[in-house]
Protein backbone atom coordinates (compact mmCIF):
# COMPACT_ATOMS: atom_id res chain seq x y z
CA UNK A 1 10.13 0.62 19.29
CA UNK A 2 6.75 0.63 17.93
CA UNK A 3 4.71 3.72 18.65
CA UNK A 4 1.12 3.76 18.18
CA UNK A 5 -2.16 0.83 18.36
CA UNK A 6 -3.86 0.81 15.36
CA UNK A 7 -3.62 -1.03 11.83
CA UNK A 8 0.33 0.01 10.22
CA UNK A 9 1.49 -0.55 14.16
CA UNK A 10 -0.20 -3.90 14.57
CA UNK A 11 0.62 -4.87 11.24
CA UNK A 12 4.58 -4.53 12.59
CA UNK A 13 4.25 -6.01 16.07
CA UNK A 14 5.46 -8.98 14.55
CA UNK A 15 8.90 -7.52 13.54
CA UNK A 16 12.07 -7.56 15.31
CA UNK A 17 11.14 -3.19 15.19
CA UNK A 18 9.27 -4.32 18.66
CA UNK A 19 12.29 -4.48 20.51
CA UNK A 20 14.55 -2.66 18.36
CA UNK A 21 16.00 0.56 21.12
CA UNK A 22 17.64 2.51 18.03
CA UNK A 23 14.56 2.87 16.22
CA UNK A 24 11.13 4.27 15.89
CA UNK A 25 7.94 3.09 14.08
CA UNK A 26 6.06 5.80 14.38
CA UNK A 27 2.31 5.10 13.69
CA UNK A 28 0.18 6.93 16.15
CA UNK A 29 -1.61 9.76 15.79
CA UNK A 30 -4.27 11.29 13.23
CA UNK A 31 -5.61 8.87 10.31
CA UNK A 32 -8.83 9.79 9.66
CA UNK A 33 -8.08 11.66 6.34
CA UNK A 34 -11.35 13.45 7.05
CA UNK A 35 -10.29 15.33 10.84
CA UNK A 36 -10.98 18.74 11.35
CA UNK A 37 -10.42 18.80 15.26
CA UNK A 38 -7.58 21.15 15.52
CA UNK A 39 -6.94 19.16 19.44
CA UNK A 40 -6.02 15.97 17.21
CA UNK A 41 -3.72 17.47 15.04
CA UNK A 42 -1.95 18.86 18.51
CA UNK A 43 -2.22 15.80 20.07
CA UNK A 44 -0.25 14.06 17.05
CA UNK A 45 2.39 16.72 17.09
CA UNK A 46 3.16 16.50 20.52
CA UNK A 47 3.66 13.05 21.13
CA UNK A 48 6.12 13.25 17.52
CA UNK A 49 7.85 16.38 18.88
CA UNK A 50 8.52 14.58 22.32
CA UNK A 51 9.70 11.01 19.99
CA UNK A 52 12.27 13.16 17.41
CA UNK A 53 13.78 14.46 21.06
CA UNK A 54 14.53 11.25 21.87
CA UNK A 55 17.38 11.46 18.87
CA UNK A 56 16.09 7.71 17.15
CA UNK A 57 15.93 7.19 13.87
CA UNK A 58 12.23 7.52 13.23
CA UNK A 59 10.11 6.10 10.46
CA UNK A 60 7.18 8.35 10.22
CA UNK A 61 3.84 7.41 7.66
CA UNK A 62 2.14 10.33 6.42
CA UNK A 63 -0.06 10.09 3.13
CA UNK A 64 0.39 10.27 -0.43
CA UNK A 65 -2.47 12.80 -0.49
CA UNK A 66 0.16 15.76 -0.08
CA UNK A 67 0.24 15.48 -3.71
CA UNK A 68 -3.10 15.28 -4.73
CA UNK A 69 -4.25 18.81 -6.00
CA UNK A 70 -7.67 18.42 -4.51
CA UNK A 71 -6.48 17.98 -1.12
CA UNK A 72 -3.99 20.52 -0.77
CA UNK A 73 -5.92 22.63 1.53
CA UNK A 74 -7.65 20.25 3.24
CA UNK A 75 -7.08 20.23 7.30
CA UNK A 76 -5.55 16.62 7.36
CA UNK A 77 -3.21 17.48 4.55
CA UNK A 78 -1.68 20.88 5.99
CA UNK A 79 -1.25 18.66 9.16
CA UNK A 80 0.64 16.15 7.45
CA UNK A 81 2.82 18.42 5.58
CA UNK A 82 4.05 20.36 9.06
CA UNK A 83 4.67 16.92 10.52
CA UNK A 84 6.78 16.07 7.69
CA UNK A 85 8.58 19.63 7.92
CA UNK A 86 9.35 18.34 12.13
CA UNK A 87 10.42 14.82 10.94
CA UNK A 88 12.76 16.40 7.89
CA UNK A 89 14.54 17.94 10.84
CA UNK A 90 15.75 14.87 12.73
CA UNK A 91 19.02 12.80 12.48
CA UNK A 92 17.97 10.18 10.97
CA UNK A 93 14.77 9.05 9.53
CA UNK A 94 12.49 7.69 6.54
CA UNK A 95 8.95 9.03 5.46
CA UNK A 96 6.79 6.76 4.29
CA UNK A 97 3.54 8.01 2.11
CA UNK A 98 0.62 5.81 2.09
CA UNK A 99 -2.16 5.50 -0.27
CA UNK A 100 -5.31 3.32 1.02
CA UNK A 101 -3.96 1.12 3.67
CA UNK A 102 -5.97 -1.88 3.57
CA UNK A 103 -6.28 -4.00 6.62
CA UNK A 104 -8.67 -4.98 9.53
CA UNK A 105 -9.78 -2.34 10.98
CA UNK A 106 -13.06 -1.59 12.73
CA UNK A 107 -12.71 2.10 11.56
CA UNK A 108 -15.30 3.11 9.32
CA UNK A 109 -13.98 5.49 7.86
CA UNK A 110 -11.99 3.88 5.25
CA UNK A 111 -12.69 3.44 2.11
CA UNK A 112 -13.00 -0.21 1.73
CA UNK A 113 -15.00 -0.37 4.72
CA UNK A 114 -17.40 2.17 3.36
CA UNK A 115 -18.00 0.11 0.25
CA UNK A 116 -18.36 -3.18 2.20
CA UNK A 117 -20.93 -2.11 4.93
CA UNK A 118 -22.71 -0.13 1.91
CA UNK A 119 -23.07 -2.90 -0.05
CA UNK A 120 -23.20 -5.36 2.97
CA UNK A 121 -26.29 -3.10 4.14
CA UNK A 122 -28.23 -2.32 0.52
CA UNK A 123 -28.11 1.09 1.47
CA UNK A 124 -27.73 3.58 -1.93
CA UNK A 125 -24.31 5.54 -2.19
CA UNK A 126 -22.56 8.03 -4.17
CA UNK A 127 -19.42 6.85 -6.56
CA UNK A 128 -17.03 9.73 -8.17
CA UNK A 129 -16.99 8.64 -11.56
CA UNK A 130 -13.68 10.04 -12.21
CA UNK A 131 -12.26 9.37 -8.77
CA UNK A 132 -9.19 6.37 -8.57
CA UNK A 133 -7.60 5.68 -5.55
CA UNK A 134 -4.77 3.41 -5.13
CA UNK A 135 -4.88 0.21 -2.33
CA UNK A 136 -1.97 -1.67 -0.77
CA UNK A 137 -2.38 -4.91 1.74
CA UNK A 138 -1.33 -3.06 5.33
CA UNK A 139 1.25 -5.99 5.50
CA UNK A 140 2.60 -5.77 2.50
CA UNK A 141 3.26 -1.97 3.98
CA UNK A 142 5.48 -3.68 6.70
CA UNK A 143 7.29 -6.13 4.93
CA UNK A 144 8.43 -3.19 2.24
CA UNK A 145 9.02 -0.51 5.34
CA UNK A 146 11.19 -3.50 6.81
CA UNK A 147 13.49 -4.73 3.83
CA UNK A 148 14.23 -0.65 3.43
CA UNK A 149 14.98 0.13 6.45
CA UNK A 150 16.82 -3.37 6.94
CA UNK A 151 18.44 -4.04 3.87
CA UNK A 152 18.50 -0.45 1.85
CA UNK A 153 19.42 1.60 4.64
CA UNK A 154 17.24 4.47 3.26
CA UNK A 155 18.17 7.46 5.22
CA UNK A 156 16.94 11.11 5.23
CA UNK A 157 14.23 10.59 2.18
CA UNK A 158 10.45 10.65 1.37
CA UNK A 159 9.21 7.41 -0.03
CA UNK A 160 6.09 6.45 -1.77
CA UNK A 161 4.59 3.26 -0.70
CA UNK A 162 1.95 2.28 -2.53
CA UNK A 163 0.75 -0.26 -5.42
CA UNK A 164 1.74 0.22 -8.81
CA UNK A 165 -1.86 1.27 -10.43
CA UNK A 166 -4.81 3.06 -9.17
CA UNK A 167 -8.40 2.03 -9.77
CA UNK A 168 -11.54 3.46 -10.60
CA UNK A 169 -13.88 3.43 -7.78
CA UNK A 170 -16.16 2.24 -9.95
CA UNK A 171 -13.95 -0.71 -10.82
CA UNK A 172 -13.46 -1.18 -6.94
CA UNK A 173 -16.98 -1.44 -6.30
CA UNK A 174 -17.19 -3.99 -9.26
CA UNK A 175 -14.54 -6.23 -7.84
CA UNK A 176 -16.70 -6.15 -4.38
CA UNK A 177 -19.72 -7.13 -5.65
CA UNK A 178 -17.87 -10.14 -7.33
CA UNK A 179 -16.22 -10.64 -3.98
CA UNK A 180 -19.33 -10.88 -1.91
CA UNK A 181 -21.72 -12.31 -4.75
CA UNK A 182 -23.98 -9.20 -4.06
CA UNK A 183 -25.54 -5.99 -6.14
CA UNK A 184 -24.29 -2.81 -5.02
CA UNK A 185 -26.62 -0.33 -5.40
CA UNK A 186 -25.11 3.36 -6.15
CA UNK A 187 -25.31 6.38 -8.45
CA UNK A 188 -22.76 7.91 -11.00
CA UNK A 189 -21.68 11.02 -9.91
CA UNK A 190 -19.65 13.32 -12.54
CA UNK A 191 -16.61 14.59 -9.64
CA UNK A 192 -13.72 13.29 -8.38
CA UNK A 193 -9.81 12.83 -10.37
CA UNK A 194 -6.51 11.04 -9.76
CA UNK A 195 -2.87 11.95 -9.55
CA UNK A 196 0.37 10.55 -10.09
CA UNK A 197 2.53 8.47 -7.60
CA UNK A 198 6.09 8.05 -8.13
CA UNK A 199 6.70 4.23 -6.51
CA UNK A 200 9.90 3.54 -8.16
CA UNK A 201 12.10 2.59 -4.89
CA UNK A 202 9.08 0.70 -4.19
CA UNK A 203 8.54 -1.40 -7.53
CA UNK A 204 12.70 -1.81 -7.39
CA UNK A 205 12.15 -3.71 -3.55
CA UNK A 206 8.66 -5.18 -4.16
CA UNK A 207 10.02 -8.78 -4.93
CA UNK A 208 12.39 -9.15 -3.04
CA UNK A 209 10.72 -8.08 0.17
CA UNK A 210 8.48 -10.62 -0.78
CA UNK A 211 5.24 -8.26 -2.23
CA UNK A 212 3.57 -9.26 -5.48
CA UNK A 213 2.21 -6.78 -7.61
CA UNK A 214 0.23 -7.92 -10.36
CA UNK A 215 -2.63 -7.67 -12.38
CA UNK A 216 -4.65 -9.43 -9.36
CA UNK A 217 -3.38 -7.74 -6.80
CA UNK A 218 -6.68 -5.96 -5.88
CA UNK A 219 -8.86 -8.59 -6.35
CA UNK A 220 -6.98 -10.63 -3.66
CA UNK A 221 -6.37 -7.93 -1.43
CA UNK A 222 -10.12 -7.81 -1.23
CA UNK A 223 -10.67 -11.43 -1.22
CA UNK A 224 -8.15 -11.67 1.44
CA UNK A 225 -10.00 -9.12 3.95
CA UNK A 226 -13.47 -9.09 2.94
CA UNK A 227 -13.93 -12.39 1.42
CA UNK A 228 -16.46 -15.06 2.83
């Protein structure tokens, strides 16, 4: 059972999780890492309080951004950490963290949107200097979140899905505007940081659930979605 419309559900539509009665991709709710309505984050919590009822096992995705010291008081991130707190109280189930899901997605809101349709547009736009933010392929997301659930029978944990190194934004915009054969134009600013994410079930499964990590990995990711 597949719960939820937008980019991680679509990306598993193809899976045999469709039709699967004894469990629960759950991918609804709040994504916009930037929500403040307080009616979203109640929305969210009531359709997960009225899916852990139901006694499935439940694969919920919350973010890796519970760990990023920045973020800790943001409204997104307090949500995320009380739905996490409901979920940890089921029978069964797996949390996955995501980084940057990248995918395609109308939502502007991302962050590889935002780049594009800046530098798509011309228009002038701020870049943290110090900011890195780490990117994985949306269906790389399912075919890990499969072989786990499938093959490791991970049970009652918190995993980090995500790709092994996080990049500069700076570097991201840089690999855009060699992607699109076009100038960004944007300013320096001296803000933003990084923080650590522990992926080591996820680097011990990558290969054989059929994900490469490498040094090109984010080059192709954005070739793959954003390409010409």
């Amino acid at each position: 059972m597949i719960v939820g419309h937008g980019l991680i559900a679509t990306a598993f539509r193809s899976s045999d999780f469709e039709n699967d009665p004894n469990v629960v991709i759950y991918a609804s709710g709040v994504s916009n890492s930037g929500e403040v309505r307080n009616e979203a984050f109640l929305r969210e919590k009531a359709m997960l309080v009225e899916v852990l009822a139901s006694g499935k096992f439940i694969c919920y995705f919350s973010t890796c951004s519970v760990n990023d010291p920045e973020l800790q008081d943001t409204p997104y991130v307090v949500h995320k950490k009380e739905m996490e707190a409901l979920v940890s109280s089921a029978k069964d189930y797996v949390i996955f963290r995501l980084p940057q899901v990248v995918g395609r997605t109308p939502n502007p809101n991302t962050l590889t949107n935002f780049i594009y349709n800046k530098i798509m547009s011309g228009e002038q736009f701020h870049v943290w200097q110090h900011a890195k933010r780490n990117l994985i392929d949306v269906d790389d997301v399912a075919l890990i979140v499969n072989y786990l659930v499938r093959n490791a029978s991970v049970n009652k944990i918190t995993v980090n899905v995500a790709s092994p190194d996080s990049i500069s934004i700076a570097t991201l915009v840089s690999i855009f505007e060699l992607v699109l054969n076009k100038k960004a134009h944007y300013d320096l600013v001296d803000a933003g940081g990084t923080y650590p994410i522990d992926i080591g079930l996820t680097s011990a499964v990558a290969s054989q659930a059929g994900v490469k990590f490498d040094g090109s990995y984010i080059e192709r990711l954005i070739r793959k979605y954003y390409g010409n």
